[in-house]
N, C-alpha and C. Protein backbone atom coordinates (compact mmCIF):
# COMPACT_ATOMS: atom_id res chain seq x y z
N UNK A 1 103.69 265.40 40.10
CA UNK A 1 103.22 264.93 41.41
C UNK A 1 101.98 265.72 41.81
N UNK A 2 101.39 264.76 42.13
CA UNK A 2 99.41 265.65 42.53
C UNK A 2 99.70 265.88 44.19
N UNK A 3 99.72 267.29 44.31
CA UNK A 3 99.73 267.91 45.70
C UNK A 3 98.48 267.64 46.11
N UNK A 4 97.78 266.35 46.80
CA UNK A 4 96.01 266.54 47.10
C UNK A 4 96.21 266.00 48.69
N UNK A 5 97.10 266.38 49.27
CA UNK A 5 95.99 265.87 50.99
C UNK A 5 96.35 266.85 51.66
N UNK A 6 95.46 266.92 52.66
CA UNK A 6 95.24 268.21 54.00
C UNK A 6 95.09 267.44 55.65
N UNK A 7 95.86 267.20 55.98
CA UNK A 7 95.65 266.05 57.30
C UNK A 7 95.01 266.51 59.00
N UNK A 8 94.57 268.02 58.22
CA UNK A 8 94.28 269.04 59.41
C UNK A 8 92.98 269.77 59.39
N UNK A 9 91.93 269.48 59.92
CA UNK A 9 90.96 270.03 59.36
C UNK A 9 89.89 269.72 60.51
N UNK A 10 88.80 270.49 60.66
CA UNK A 10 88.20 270.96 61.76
C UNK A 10 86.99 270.72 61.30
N UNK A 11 86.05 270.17 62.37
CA UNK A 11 84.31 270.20 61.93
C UNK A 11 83.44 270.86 63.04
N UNK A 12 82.34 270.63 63.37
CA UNK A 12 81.43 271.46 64.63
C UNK A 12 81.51 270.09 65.44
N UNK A 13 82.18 269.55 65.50
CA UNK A 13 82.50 268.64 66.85
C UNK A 13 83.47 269.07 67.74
N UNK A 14 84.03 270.30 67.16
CA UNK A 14 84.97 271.36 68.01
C UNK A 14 84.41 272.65 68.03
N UNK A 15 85.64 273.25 66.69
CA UNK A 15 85.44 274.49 66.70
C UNK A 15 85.16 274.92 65.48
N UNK A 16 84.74 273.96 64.30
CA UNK A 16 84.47 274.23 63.48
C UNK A 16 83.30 274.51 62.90
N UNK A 17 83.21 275.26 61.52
CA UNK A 17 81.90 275.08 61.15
C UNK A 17 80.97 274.38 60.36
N UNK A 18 81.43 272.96 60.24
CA UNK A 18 80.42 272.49 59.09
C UNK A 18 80.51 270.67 59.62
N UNK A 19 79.59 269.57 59.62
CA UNK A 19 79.36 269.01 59.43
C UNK A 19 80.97 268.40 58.98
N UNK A 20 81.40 266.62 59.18
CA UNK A 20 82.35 266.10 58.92
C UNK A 20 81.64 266.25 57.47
N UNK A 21 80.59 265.68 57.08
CA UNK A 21 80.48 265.31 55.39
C UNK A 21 80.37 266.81 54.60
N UNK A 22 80.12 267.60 55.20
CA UNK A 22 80.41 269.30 54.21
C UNK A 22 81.42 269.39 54.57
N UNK A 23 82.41 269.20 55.24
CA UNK A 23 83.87 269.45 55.07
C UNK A 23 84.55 268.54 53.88
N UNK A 24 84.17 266.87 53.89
CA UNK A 24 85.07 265.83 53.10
C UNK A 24 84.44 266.33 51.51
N UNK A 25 82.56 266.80 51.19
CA UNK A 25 82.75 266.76 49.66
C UNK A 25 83.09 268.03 49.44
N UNK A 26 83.26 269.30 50.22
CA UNK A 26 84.16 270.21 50.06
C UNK A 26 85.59 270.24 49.85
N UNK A 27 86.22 269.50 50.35
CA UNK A 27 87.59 269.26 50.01
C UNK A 27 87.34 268.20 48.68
N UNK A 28 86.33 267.48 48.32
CA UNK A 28 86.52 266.64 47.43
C UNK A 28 86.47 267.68 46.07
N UNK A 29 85.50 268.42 46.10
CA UNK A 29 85.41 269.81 45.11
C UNK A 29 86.43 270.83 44.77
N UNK A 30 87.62 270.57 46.24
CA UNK A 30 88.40 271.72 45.83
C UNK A 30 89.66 270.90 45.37
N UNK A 31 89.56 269.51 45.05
CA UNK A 31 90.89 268.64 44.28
C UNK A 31 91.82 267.40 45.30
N UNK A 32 90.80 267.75 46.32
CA UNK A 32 91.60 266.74 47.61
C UNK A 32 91.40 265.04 47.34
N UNK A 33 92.31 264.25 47.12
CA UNK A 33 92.29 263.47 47.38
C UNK A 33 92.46 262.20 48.70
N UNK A 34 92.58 262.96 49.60
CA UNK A 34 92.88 262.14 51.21
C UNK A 34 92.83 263.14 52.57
N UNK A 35 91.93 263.54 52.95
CA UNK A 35 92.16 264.05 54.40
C UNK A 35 91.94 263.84 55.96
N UNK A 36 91.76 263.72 56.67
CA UNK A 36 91.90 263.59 58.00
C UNK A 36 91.14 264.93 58.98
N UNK A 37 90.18 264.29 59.30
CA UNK A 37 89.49 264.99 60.58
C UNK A 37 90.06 265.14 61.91
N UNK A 38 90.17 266.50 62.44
CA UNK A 38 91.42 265.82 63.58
C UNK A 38 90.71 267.23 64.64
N UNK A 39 89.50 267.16 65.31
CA UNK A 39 89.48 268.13 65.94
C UNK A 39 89.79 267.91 66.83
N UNK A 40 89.70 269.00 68.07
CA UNK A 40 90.08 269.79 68.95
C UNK A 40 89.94 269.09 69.93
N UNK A 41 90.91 268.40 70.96
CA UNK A 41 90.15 267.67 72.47
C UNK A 41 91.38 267.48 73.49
N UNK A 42 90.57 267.49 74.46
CA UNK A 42 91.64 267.16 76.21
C UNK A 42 90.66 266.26 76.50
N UNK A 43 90.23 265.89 77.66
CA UNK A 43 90.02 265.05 78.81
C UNK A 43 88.85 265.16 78.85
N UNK A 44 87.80 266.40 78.42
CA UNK A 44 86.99 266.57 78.61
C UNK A 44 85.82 266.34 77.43
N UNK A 45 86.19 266.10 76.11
CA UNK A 45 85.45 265.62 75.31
C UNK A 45 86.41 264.61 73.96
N UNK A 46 87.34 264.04 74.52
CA UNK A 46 88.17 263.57 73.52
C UNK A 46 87.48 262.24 73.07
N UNK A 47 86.57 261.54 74.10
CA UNK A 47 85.59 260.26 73.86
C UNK A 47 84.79 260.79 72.95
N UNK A 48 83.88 261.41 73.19
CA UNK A 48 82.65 261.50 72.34
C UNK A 48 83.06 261.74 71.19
N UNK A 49 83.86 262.87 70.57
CA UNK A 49 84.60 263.41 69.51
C UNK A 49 85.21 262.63 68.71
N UNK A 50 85.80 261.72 69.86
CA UNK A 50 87.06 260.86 68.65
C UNK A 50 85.88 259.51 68.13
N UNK A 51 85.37 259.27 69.20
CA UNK A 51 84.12 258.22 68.81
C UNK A 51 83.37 258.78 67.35
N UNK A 52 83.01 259.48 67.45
CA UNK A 52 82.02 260.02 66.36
C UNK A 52 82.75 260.42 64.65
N UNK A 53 84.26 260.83 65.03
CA UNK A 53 85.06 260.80 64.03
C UNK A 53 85.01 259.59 63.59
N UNK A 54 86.07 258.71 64.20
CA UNK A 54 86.11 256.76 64.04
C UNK A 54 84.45 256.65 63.27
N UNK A 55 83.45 256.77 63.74
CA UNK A 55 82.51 256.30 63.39
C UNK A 55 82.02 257.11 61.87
N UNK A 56 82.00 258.00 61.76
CA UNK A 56 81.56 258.37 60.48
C UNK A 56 82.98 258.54 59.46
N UNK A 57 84.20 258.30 59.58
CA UNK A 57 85.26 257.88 58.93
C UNK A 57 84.65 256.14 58.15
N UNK A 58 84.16 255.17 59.04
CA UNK A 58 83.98 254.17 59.37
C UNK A 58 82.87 254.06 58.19
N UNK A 59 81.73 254.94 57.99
CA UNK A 59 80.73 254.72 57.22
C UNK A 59 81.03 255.80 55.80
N UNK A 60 81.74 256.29 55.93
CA UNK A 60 82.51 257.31 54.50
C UNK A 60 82.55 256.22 53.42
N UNK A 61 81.94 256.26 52.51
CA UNK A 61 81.20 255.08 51.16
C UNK A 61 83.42 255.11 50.85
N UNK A 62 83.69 253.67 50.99
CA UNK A 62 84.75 253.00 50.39
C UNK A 62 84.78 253.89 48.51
N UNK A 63 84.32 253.58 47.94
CA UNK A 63 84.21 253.93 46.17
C UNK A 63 84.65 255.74 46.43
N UNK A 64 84.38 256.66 47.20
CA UNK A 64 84.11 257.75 46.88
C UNK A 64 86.03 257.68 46.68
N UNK A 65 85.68 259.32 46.03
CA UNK A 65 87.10 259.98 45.48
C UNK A 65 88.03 260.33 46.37
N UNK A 66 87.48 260.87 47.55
CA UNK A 66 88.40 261.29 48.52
C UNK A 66 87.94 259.93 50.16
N UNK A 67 89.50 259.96 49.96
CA UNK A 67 89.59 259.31 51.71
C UNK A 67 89.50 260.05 52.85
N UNK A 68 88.92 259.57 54.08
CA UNK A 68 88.58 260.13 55.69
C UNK A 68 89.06 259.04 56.27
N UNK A 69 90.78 260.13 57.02
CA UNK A 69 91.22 259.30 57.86
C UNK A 69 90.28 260.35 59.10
N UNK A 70 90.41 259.31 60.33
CA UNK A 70 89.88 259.83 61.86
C UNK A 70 91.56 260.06 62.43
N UNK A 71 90.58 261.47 63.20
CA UNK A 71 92.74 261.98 63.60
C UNK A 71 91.75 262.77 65.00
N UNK A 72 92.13 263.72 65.30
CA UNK A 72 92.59 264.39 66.56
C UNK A 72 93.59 265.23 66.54
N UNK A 73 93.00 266.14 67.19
CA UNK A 73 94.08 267.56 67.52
C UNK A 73 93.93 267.52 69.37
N UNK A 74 95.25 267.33 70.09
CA UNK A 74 95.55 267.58 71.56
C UNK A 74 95.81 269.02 71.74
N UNK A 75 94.94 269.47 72.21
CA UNK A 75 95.18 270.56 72.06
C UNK A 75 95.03 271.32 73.45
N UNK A 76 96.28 272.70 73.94
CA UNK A 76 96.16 273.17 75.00
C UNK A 76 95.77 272.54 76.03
N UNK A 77 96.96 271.16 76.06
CA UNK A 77 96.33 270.55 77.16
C UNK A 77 97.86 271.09 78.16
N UNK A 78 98.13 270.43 79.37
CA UNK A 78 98.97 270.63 80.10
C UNK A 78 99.79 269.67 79.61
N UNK A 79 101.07 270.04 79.64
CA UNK A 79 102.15 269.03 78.49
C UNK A 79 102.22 267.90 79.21
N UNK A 80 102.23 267.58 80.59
CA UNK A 80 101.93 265.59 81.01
C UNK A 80 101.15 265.13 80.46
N UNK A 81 99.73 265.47 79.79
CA UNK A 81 99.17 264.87 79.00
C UNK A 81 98.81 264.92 77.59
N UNK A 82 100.07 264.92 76.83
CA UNK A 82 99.85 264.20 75.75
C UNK A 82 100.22 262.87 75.69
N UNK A 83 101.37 262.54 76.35
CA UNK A 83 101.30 260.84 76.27
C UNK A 83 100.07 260.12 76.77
N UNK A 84 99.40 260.02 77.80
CA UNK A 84 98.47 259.12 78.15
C UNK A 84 96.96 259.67 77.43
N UNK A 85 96.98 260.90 76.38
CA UNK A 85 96.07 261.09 75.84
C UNK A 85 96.44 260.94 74.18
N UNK A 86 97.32 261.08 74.02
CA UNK A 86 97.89 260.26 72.64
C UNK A 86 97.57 258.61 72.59
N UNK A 87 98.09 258.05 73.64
CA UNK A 87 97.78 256.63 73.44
C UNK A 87 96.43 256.21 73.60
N UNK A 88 96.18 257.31 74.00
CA UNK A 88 94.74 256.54 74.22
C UNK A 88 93.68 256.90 72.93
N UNK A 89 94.14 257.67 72.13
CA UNK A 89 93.15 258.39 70.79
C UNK A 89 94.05 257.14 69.63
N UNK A 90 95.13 256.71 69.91
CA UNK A 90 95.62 255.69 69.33
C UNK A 90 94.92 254.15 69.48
N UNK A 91 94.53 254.18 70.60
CA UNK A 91 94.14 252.65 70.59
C UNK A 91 92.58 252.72 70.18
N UNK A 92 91.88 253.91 70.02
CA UNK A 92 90.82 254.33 69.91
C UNK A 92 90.61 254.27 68.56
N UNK A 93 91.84 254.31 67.60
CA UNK A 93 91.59 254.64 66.02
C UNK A 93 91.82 255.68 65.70
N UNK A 94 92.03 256.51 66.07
CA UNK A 94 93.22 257.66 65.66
C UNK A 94 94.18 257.32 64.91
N UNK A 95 94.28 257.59 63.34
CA UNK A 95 95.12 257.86 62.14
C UNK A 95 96.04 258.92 62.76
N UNK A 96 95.46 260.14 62.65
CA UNK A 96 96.34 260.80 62.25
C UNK A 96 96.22 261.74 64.22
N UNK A 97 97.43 261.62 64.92
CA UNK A 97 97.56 262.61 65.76
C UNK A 97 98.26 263.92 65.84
N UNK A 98 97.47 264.67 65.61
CA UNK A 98 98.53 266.54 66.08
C UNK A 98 98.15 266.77 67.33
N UNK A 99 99.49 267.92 67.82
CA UNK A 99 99.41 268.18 68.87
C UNK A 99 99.70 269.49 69.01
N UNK A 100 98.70 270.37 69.09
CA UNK A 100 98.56 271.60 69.41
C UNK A 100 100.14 272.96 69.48
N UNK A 101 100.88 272.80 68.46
CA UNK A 101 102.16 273.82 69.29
C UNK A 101 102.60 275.05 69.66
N UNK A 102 103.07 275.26 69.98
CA UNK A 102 103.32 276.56 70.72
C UNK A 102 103.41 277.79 69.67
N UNK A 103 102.22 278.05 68.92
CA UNK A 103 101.98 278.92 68.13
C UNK A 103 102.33 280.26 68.75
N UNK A 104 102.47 281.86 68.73
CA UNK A 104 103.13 282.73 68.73
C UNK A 104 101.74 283.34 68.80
N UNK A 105 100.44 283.03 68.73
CA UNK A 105 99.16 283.99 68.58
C UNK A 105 98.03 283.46 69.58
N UNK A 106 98.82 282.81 70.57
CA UNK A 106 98.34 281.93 71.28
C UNK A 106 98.37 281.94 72.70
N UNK A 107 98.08 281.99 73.97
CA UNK A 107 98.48 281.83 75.06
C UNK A 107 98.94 280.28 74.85
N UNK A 108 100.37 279.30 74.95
CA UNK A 108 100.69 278.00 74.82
C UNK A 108 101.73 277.92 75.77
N UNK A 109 101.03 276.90 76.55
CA UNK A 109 102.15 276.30 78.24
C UNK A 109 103.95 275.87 77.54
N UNK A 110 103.91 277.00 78.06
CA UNK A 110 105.77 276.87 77.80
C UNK A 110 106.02 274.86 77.84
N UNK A 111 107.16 274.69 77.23
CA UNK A 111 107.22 272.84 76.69
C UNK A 111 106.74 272.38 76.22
N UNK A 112 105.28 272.81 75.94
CA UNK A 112 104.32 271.74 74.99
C UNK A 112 104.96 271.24 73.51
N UNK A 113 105.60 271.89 72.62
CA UNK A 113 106.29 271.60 71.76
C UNK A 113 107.08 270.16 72.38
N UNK A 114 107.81 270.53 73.17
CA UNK A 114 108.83 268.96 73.71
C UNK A 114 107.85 267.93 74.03
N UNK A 115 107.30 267.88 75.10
CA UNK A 115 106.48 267.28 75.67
C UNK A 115 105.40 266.33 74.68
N UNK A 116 105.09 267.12 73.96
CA UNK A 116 103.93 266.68 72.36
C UNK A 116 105.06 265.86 71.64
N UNK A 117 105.59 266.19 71.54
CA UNK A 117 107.25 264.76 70.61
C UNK A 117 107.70 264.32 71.30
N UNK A 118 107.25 263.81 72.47
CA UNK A 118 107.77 262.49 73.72
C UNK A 118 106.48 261.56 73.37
N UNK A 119 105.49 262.04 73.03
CA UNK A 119 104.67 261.50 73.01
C UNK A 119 104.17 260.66 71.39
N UNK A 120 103.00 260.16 71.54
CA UNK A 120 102.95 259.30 70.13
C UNK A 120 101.90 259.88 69.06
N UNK A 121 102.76 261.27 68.31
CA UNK A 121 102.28 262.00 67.63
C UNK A 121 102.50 261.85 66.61
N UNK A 122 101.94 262.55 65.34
CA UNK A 122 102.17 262.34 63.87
C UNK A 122 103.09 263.39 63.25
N UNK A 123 101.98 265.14 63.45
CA UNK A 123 101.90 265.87 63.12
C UNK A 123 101.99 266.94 64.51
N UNK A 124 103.77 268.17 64.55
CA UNK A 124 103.06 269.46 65.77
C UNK A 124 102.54 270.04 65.00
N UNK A 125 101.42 270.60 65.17
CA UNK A 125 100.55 272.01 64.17
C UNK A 125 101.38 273.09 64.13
N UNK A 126 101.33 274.09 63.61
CA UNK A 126 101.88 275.44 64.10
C UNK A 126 102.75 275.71 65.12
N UNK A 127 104.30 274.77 65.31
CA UNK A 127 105.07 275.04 66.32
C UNK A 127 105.81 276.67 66.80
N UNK A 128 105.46 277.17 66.06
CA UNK A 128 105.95 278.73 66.61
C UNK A 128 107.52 278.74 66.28
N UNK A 129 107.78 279.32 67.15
CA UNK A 129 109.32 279.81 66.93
C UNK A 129 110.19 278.70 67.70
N UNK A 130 109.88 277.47 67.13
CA UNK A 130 110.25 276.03 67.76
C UNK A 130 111.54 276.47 67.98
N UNK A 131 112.83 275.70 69.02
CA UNK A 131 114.04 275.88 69.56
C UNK A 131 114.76 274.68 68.50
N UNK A 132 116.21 274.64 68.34
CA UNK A 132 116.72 273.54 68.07
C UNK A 132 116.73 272.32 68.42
N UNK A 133 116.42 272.28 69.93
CA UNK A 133 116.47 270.81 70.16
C UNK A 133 115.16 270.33 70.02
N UNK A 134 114.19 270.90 69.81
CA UNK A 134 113.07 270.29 69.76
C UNK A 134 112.78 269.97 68.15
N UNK A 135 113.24 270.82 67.46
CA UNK A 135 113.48 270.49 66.04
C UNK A 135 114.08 269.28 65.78
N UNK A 136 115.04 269.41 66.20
CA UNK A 136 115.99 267.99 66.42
C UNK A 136 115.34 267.00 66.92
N UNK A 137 114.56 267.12 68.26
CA UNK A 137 113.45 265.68 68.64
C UNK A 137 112.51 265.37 67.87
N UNK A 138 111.82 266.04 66.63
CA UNK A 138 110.91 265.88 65.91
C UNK A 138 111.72 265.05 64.72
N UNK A 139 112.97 265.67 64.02
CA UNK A 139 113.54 264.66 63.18
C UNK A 139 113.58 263.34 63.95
N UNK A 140 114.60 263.21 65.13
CA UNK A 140 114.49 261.63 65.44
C UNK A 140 113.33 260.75 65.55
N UNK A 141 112.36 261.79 66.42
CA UNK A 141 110.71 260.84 66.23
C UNK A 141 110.21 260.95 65.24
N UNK A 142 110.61 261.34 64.08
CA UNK A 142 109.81 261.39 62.73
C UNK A 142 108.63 261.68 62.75
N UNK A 143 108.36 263.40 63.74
CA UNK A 143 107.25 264.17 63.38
C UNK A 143 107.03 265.11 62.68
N UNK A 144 106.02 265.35 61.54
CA UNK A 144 105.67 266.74 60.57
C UNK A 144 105.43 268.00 61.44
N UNK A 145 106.66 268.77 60.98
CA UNK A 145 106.34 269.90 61.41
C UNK A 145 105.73 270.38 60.68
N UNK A 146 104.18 271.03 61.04
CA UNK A 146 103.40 271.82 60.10
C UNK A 146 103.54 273.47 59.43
N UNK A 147 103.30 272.97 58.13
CA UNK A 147 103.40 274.94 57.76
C UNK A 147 102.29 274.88 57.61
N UNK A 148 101.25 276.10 57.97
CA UNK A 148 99.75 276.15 57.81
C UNK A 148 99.10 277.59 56.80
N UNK A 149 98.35 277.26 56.32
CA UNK A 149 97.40 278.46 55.73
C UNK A 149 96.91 278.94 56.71
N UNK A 150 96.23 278.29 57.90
CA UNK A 150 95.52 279.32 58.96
C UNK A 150 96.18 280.51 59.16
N UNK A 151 95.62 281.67 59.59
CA UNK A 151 95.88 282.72 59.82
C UNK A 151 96.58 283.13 61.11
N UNK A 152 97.12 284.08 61.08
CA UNK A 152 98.27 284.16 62.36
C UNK A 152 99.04 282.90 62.75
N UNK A 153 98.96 281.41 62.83
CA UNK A 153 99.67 280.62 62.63
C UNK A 153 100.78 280.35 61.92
N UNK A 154 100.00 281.28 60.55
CA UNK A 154 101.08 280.93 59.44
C UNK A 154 102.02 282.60 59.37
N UNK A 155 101.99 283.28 60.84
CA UNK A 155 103.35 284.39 60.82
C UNK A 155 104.47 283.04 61.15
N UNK A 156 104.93 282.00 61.73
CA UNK A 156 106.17 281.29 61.69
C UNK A 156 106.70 280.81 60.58
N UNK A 157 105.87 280.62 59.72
CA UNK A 157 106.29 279.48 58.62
C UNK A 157 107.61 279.07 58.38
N UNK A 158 108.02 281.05 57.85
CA UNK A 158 109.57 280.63 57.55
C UNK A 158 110.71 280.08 58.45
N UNK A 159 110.16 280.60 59.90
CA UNK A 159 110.91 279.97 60.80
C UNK A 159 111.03 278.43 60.73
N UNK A 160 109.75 277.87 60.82
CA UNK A 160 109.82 276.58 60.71
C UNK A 160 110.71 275.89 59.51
N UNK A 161 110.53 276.58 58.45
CA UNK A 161 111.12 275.96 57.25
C UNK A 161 112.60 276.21 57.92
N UNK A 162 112.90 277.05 58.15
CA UNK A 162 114.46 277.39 58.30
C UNK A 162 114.91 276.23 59.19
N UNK A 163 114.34 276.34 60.42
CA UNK A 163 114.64 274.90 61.62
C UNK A 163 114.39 273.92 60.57
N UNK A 164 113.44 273.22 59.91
CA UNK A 164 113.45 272.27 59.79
C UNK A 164 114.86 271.50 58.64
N UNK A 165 114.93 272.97 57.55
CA UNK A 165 115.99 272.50 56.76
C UNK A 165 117.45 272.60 57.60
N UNK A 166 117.59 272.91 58.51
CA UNK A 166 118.97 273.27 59.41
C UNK A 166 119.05 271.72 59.88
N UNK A 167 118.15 271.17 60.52
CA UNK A 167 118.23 269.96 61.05
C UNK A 167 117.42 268.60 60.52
N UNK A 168 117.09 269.03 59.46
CA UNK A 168 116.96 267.65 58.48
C UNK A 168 115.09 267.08 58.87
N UNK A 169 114.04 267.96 59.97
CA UNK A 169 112.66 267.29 60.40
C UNK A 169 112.00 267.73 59.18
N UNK A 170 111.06 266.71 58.93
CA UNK A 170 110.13 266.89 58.21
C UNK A 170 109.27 267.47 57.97
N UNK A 171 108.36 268.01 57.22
CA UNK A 171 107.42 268.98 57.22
C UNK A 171 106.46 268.38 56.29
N UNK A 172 105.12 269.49 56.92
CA UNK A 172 103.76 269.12 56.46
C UNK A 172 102.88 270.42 55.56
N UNK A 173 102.60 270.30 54.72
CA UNK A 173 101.75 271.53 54.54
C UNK A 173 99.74 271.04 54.86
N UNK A 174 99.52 271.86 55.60
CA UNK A 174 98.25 271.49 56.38
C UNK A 174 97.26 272.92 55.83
N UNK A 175 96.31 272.58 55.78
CA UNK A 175 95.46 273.77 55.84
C UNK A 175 94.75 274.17 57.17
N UNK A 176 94.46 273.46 58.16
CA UNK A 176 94.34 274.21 59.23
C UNK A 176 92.03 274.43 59.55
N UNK A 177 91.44 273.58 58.44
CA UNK A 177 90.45 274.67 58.29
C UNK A 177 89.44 274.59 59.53
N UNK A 178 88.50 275.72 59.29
CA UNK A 178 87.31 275.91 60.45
C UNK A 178 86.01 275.99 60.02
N UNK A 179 86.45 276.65 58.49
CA UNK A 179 85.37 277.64 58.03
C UNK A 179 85.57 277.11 56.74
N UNK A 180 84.45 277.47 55.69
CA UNK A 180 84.66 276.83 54.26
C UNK A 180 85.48 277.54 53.67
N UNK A 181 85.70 279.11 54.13
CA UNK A 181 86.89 279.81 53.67
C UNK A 181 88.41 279.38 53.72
N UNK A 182 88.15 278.67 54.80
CA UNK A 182 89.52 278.12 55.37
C UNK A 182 90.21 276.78 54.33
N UNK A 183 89.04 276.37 53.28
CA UNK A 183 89.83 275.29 52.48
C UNK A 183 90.02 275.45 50.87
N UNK A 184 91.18 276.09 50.69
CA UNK A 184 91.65 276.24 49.63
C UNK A 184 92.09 275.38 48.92
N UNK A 185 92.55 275.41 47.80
CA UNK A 185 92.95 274.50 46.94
C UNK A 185 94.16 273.69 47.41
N UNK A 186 94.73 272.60 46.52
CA UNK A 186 95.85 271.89 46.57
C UNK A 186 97.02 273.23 46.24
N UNK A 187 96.64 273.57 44.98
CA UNK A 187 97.84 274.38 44.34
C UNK A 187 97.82 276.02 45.53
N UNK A 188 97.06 276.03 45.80
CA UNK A 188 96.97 277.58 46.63
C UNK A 188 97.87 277.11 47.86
N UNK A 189 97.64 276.27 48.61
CA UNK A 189 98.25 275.09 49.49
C UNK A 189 100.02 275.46 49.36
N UNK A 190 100.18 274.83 48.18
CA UNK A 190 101.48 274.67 47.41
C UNK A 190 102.16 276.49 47.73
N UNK A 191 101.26 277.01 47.15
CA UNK A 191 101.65 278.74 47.02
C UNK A 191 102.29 279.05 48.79
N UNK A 192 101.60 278.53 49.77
CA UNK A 192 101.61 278.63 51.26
C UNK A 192 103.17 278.39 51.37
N UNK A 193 103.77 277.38 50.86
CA UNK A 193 105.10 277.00 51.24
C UNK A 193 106.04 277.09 50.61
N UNK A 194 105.57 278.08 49.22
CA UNK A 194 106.64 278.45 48.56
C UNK A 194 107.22 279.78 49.20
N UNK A 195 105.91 280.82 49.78
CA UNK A 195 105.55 281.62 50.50
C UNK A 195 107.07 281.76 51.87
N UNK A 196 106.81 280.63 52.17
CA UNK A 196 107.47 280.61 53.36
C UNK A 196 109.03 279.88 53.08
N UNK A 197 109.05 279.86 52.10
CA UNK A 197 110.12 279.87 51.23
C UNK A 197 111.24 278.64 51.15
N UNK A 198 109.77 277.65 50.55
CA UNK A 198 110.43 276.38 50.23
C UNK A 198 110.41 276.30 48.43
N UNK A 199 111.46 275.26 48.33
CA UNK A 199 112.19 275.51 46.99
C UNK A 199 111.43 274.33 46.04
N UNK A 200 110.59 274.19 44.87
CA UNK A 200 110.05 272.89 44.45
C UNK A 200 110.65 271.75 44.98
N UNK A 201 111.93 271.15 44.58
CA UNK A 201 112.29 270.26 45.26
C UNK A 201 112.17 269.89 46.82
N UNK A 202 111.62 270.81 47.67
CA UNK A 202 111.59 270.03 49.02
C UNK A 202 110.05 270.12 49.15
N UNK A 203 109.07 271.19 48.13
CA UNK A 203 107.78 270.19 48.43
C UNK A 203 107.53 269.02 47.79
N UNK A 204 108.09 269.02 46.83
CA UNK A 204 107.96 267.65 46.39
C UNK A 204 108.38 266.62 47.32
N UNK A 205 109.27 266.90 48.24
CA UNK A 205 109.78 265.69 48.99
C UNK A 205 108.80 265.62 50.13
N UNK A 206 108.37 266.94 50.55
CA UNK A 206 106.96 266.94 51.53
C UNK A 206 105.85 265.66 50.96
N UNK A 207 105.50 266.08 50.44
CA UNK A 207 104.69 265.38 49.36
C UNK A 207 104.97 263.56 49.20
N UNK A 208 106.33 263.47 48.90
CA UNK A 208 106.73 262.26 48.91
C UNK A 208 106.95 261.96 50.60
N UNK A 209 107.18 262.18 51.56
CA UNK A 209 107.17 261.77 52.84
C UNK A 209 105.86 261.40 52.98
N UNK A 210 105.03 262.08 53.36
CA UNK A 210 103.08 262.24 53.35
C UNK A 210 102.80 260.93 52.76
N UNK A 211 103.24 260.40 51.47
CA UNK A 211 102.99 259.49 50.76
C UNK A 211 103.07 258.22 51.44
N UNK A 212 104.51 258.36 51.83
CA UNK A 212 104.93 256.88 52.23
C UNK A 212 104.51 257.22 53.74
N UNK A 213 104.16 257.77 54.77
CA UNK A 213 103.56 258.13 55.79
C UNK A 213 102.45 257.81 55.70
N UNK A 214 101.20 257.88 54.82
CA UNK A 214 100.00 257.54 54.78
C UNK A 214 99.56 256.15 54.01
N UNK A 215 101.10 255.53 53.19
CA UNK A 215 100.78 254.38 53.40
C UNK A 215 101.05 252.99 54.04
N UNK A 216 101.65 253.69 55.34
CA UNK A 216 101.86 252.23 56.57
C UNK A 216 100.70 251.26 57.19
């Protein structure tokens, strides 16, 4: 099974550093076959951003090797709005939605974890030291809990793995990037969640979820 997509990834339309197209033939160089642009937005630049994603997703040459889905990251917003800002990056063309979680390295508004899985999300990023029931709301809404390479994000991992295998939610391995440092390989990727101490058989099933997830 070819470990190749990253559904998390950052350009200078946020907080990143490079151009959407030096991010996609960079990931195309480092073995990626499918990723997703998903920066950073609230209320205050989620139009222009998500517009400009949609739009150069939109002109990404069909033939090339790697796919550009348009996604969005909700991020640090006040937890009432991820629903009416989820739906609305949805009707906009938003593939892929994450929603910012209550990472541990973070100032993050107590609930956002819950609140972000009421809403019409894909992917929580970096949920932190997520609780059971919210673990549990992510299995029923069939959201990826993310394990990430980013840095300080990825002190939860094992937590997450632990919640997620206790209560059956799914998981994502994401890279998280900002910086060209930030995009490592597929197999280095792989190393991230063995790391955090998943067993071949359940990335492979990562892997196989992602699959049938990215092709609805």
């Amino acid at each position: 099974m070819m470990y190749n997509y990253n559904l998390h990834a950052h350009t200078f339309l946020s907080d990143g550093e490079l151009l959407p197209s030096e991010v996609a033939v960079r990931y195309m160089a480092a073995g990626y076959k499918t990723i997703a642009i998903t920066d950073h937005a609230d209320y205050s630049n989620i139009k222009p951003a998500l517009a400009a994603i949609v739009e150069f997703c939109r002109r990404w040459p069909k033939n090339s090797s790697i796919q550009i889905l348009p996604g969005i990251e909700l991020t640090h917003l006040p937890p009432e709005q991820f629903k009416p800002l989820a739906n609305y990056a949805r009707k906009q063309g938003a593939k892929i939605i994450i929603a910012h979680g209550e990472t541990t390295v973070e100032p993050v508004v107590k609930e956002t974890n819950k609140l972000a899985l009421l809403a019409d999300i894909d992917i929580l990023a970096h949920p932190g030291l997520i609780n059971d029931a919210d673990t549990l709301l992510a299995k029923e809404k069939g959201v990826f809990l993310e394990i990430t390479s980013r840095r300080g994000h990825c002190e939860t991992n094992a937590h997450v793995v632990k919640q997620a295998r206790q209560f059956g939610a799914k998981l994502i391995l994401n890279n998280d990037s900002h910086s060209p440092e930030d995009i490592i390989t597929p197999a280095q990727l792989v190393n991230i969640g063995i790391e955090a101490g998943l067993a071949k058989d359940e990335i492979e099933k990562i892997y196989t979820d992602v699959t049938t997830f990215l092709a609805k």
